[in-house]
Protein backbone atom coordinates (compact mmCIF):
# COMPACT_ATOMS: atom_id res chain seq x y z
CA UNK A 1 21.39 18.36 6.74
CA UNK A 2 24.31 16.44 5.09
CA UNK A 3 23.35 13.04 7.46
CA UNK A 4 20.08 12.86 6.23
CA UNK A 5 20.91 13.54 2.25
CA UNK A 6 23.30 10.50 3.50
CA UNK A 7 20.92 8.48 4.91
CA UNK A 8 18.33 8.96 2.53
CA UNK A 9 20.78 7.99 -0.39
CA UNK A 10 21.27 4.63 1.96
CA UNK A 11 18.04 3.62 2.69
CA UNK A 12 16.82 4.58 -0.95
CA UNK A 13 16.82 1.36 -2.01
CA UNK A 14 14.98 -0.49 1.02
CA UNK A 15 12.65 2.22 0.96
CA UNK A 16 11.39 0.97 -2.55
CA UNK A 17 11.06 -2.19 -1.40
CA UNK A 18 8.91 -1.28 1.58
CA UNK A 19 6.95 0.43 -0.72
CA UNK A 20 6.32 -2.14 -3.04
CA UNK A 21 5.52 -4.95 0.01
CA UNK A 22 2.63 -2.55 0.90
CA UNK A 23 0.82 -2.84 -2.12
CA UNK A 24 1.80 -6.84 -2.80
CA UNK A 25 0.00 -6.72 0.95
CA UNK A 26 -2.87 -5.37 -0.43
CA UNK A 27 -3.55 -7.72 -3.02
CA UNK A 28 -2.73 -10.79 -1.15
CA UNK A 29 -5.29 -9.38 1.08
CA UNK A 30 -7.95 -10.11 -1.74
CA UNK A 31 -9.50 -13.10 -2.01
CA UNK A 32 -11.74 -14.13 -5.26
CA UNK A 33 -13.04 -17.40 -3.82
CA UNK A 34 -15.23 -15.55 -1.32
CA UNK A 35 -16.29 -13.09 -3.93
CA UNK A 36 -17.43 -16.11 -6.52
CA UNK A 37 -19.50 -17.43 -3.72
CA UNK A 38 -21.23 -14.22 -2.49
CA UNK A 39 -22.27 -13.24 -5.53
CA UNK A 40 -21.83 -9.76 -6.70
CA UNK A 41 -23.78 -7.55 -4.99
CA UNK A 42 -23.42 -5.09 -1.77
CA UNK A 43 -20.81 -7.04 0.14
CA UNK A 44 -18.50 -6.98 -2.94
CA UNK A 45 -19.01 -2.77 -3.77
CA UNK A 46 -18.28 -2.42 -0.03
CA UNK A 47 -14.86 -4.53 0.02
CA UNK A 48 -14.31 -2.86 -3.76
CA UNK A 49 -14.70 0.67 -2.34
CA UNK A 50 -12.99 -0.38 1.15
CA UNK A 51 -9.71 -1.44 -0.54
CA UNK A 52 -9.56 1.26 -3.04
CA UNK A 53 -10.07 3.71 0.11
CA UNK A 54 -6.93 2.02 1.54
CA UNK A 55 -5.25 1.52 -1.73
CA UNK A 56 -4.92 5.61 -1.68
CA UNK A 57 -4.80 5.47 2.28
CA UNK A 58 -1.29 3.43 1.90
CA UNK A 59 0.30 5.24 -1.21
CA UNK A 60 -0.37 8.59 1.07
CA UNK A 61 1.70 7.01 4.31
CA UNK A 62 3.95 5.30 2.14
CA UNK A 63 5.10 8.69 0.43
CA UNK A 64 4.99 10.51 3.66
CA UNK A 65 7.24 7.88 5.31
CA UNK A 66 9.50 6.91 2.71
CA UNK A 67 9.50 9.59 0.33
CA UNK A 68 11.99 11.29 2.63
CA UNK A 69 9.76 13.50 4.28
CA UNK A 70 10.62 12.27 7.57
């Protein structure tokens, strides 16, 4: 058990930045151009609900795998 309290206290640092490039991800996934020219409507409260799903979707993988659970 002492390797992976070592390796954990290594890796604790990447591991936050891992975690933060998954959400930057998200957002550079986003693109407000389309939305201006679709309008807002049922196309927008699809993506809106879509990337909210997968907002929570990553912060629950992202914990799992780097929270040390693993």
């Amino acid at each position: 058990m002492d390797s992976v309290d070592v390796i954990l206290s290594i890796t604790k640092e990447i591991r936050k930045w891992f975690f933060t490039l998954a959400f930057t991800s998200i957002g550079v996934n986003t693109r407000l151009v389309d939305w201006a020219k679709i309008g807002l409507g049922n196309p927008v409260m699809v993506f809106l609900i879509a990337q909210t799903f997968n907002v929570f979707w990553t912060y629950a993988i992202t914990s799992i795998i780097f929270g040390g659970l693993f």
